[in-house]
Protein backbone atom coordinates (compact mmCIF):
# COMPACT_ATOMS: atom_id res chain seq x y z
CA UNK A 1 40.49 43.52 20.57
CA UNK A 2 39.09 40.79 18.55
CA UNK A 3 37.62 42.15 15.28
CA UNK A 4 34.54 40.45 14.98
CA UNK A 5 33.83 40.03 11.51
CA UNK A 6 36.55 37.84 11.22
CA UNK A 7 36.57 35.71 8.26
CA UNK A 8 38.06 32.22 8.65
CA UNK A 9 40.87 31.68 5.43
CA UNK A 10 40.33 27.98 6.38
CA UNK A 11 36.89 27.66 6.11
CA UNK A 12 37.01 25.95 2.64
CA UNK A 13 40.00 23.98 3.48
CA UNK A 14 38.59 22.45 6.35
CA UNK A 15 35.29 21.45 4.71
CA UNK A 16 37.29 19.58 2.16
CA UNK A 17 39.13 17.44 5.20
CA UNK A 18 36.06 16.84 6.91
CA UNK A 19 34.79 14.95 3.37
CA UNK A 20 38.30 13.35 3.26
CA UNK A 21 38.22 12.03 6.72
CA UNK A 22 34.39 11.01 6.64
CA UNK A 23 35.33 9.11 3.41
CA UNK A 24 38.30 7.18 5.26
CA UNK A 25 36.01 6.53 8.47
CA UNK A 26 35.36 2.76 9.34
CA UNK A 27 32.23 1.89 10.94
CA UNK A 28 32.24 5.66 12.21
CA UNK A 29 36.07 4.98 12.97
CA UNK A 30 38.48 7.50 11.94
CA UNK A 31 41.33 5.95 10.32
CA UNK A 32 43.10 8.93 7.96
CA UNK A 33 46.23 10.65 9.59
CA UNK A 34 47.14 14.05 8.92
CA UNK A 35 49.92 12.17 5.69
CA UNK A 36 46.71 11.39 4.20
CA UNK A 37 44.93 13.95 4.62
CA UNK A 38 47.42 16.14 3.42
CA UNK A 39 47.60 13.69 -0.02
CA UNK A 40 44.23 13.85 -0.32
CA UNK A 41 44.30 17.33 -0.66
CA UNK A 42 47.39 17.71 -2.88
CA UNK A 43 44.91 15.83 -5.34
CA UNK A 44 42.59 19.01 -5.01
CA UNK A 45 45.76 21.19 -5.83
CA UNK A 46 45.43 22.43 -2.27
CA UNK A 47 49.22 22.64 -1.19
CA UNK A 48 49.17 23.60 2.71
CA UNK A 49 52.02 22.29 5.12
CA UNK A 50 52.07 19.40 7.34
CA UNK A 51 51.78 21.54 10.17
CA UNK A 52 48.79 23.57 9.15
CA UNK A 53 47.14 20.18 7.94
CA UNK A 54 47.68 18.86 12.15
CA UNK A 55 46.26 22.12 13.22
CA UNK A 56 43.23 21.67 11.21
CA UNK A 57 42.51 18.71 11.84
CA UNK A 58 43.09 19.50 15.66
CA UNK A 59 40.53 22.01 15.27
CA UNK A 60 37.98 19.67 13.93
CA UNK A 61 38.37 17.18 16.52
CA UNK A 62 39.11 14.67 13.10
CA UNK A 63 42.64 13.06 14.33
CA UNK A 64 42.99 9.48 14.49
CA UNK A 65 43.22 7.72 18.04
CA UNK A 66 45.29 5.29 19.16
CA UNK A 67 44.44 2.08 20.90
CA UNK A 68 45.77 -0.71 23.07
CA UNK A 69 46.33 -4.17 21.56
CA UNK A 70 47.24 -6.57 23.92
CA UNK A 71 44.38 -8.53 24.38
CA UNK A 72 44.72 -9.79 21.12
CA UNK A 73 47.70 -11.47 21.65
CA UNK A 74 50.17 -11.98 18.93
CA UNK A 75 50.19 -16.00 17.97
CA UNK A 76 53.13 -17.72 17.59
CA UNK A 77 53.15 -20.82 15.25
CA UNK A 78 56.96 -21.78 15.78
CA UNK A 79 57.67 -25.24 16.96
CA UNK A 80 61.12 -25.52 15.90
CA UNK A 81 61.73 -27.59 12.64
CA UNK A 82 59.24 -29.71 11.59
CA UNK A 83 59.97 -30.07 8.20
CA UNK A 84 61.94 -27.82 5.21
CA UNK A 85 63.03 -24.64 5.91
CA UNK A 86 63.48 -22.20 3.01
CA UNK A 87 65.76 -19.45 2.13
CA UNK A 88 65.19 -15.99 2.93
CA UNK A 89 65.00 -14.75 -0.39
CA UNK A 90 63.53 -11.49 0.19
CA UNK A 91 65.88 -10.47 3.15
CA UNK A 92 64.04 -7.55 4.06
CA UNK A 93 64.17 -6.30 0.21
CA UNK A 94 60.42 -4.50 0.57
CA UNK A 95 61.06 -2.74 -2.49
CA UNK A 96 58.52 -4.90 -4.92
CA UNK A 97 56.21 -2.04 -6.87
CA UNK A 98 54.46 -4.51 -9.36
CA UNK A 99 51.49 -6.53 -7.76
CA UNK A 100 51.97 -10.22 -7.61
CA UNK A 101 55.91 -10.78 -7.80
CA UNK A 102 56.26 -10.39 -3.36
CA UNK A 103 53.67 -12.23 -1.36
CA UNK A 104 53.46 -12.24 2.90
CA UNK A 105 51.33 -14.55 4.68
CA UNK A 106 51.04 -15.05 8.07
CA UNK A 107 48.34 -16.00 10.91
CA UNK A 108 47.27 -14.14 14.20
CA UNK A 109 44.89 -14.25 16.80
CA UNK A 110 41.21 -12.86 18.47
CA UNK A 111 39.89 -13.66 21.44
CA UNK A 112 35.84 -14.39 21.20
CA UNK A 113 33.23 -13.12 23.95
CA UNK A 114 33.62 -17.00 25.37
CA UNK A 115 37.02 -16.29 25.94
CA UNK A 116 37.93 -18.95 23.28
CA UNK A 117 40.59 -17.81 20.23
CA UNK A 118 40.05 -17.28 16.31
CA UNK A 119 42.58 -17.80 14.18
CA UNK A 120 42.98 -16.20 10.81
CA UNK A 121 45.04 -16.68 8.00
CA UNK A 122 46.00 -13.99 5.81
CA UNK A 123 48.31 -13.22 2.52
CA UNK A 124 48.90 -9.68 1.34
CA UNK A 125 51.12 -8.64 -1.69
CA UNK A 126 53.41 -6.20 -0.92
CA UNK A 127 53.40 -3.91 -3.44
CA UNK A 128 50.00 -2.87 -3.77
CA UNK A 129 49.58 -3.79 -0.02
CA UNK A 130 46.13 -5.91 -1.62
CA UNK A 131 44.75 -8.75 0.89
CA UNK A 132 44.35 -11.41 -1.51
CA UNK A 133 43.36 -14.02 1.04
CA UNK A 134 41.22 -13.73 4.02
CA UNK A 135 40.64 -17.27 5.76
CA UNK A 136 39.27 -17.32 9.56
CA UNK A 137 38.99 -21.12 11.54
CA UNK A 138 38.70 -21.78 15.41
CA UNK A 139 42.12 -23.87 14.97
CA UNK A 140 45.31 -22.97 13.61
CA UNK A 141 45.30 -26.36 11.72
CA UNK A 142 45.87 -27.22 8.19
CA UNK A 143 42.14 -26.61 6.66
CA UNK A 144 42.98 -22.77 7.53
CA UNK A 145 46.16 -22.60 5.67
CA UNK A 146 44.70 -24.93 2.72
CA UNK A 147 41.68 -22.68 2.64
CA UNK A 148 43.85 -19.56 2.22
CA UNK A 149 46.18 -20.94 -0.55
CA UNK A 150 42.77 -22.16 -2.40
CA UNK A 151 41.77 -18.67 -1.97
CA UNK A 152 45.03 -17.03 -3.33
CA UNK A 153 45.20 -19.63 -6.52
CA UNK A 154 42.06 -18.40 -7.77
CA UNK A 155 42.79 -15.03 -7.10
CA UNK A 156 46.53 -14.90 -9.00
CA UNK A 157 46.79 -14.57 -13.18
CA UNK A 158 48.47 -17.50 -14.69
CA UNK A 159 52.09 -17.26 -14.49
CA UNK A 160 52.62 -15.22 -11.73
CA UNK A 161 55.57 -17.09 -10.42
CA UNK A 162 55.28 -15.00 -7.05
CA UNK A 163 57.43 -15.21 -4.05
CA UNK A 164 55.48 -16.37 -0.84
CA UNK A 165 57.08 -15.17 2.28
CA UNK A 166 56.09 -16.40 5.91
CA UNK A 167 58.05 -17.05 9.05
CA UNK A 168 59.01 -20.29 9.58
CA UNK A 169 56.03 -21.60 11.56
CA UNK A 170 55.27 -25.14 11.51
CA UNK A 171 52.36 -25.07 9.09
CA UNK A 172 55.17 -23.56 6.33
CA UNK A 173 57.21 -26.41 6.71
CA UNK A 174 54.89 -29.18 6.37
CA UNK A 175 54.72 -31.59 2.69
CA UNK A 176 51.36 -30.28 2.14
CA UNK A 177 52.01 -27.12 2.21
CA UNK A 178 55.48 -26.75 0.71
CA UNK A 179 53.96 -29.15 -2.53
CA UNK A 180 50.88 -27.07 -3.05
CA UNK A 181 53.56 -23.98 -3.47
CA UNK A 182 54.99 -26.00 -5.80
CA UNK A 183 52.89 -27.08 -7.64
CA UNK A 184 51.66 -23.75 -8.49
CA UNK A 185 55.23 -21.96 -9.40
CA UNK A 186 55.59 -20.06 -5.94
CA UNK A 187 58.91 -19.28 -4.94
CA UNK A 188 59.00 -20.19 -1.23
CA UNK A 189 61.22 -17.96 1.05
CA UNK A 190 60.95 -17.52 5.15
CA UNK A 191 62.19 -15.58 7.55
CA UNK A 192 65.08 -16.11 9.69
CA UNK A 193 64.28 -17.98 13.42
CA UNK A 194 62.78 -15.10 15.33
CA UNK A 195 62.78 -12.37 13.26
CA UNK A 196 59.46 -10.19 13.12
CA UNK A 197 61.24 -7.45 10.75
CA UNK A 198 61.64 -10.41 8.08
CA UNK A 199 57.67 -10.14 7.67
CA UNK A 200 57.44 -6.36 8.03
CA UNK A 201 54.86 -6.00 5.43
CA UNK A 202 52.22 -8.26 7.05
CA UNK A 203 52.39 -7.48 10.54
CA UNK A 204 52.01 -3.99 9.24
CA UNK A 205 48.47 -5.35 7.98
CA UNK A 206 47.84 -7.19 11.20
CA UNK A 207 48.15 -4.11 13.15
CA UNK A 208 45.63 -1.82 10.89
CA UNK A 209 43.30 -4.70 10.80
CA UNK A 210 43.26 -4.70 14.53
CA UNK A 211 43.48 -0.85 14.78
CA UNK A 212 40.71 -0.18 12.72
CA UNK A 213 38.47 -3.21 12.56
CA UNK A 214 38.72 -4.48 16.14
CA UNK A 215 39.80 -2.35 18.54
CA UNK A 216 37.13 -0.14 20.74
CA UNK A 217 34.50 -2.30 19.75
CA UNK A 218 32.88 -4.92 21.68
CA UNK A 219 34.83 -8.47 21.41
CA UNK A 220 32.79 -10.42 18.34
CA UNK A 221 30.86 -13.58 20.04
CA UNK A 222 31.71 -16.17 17.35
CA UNK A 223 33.64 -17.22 14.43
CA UNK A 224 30.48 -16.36 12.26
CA UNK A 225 29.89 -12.56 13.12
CA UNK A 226 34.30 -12.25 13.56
CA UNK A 227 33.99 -13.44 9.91
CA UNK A 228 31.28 -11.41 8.38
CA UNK A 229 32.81 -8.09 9.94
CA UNK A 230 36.26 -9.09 8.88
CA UNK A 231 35.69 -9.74 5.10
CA UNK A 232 33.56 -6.37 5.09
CA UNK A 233 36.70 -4.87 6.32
CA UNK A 234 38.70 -6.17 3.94
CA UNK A 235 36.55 -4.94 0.96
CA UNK A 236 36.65 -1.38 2.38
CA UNK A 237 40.44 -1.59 2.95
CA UNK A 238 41.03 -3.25 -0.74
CA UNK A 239 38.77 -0.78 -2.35
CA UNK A 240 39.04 2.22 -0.47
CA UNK A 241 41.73 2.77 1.94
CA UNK A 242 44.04 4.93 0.60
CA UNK A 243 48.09 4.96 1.61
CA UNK A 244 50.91 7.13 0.70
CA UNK A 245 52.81 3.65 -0.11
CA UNK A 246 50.46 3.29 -2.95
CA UNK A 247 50.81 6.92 -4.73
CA UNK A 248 47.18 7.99 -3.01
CA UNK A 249 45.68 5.04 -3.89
CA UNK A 250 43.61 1.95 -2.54
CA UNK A 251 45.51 -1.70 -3.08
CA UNK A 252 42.76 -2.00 -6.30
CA UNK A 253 43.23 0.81 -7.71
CA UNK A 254 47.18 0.52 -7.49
CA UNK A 255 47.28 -2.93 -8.96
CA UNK A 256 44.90 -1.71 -11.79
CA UNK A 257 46.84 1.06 -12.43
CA UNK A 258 50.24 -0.63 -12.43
CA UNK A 259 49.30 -3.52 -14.26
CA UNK A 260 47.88 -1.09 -16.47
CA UNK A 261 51.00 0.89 -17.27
């Protein structure tokens, strides 16, 4: 028989998840998996296993869903060689842990309520996993990739010197663009023809971004509101989303602390 005092061991446990996961939601989204959970509470010197931590979480109904991407269809800026292709200099070396020295830019692609496309630009560094430029346009041309780098220079300390990694789509190869790296001390490197795994660190981005920002939610009707929700994102993933790539930490707070150090 069921004794029915019972007194739940969890009980104090589980409130402390349901603040962890409430503080990770995004626009009521749940975006912390059981990893961070299970970080988060380490913090709190609450040591529980993995498994416990899934059960819990189970329990609460607080696990992160998955979702189906296709309609926002990966873009593909290759058009063979246009222009200068660079070394790979990074050659799937991911292993950058100070801010600033290992850059990764790329762009993808929404689809609007009019059926028509947005294209954004990004550029994350890979250690802190920081988005240090956010550009969106309704054409893949070369005001969105300008824009971005504009954004990034006044972003970056003086005498960075940082790699800048991107596939080798034809905006990358252009005189404009190649100039303006060098101009300002980057250290151009691209991926090899084809290769997706070359650029690991920002399609990783892409696919959170569309995770957790766009997916389940009703297609955005223009540039202007697929901009405004975007760069809100963006603040709350900078400031607040914490990964087990970055000690526990948001992108801000791991650059500040590493810099720091």
């Amino acid at each position: 028989k069921r004794i029915k005092n019972h007194v739940d061991k969890y009980i104090d446990i589980k409130a402390k998840i349901l603040k962890i996961t409430n503080d990770g939601k995004w626009r009521g989204r749940l975006t912390y998996g059981y990893r961070r959970v299970q970080e988060e509470l380490v913090k709190l010197n609450i040591h529980i296993a993995d498994k416990v931590v899934r059960h819990l979480m189970d329990e609460l109904n607080v696990q992160v869903s998955m979702y189906n991407r296709r309609k926002n269809g990966k873009y593909s800026s290759y058009r063979g060689t246009v222009g200068k292709i660079a070394e790979n200099v990074l050659k799937q070396d991911f292993s950058h842990t100070k801010p600033y020295e290992a850059l990764h830019t790329d762009v993808t692609q929404v689809r609007l309520t009019d059926r028509k496309w947005a294209y954004i630009s990004v550029i994350t560094d890979e250690a802190s996993k920081e988005v240090l430029a956010f550009q969106v346009n309704d054409s893949p041309n070369r005001e969105l990739i300008t824009n971005t780098l504009d954004e990034l220079i006044a972003k970056l300390p003086k005498g960075s010197n940082s790699i800048i990694h991107s596939d080798q789509g034809w905006h990358y190869q252009l005189g404009y663009y190649t100039q303006r790296l060098l101009d300002n001390d980057f250290i151009q490197s691209m991926s090899k023809k084809g290769n997706c795994h070359d650029n690991a660190p920002i399609e990783s981005f892409f696919h959170i971004y569309k995770t957790e920002c766009l997916s389940g939610f009703p297609p955005y009707k223009d540039i202007k509101s697929l901009t405004e929700a975007s760069l809100n994102y963006v603040s709350w993933y900078n400031n607040h989303r914490i990964s087990l790539k970055t000690k526990g930490m948001s992108p801000i707070e791991y650059r500040e602390h590493t810099l720091a150090a």
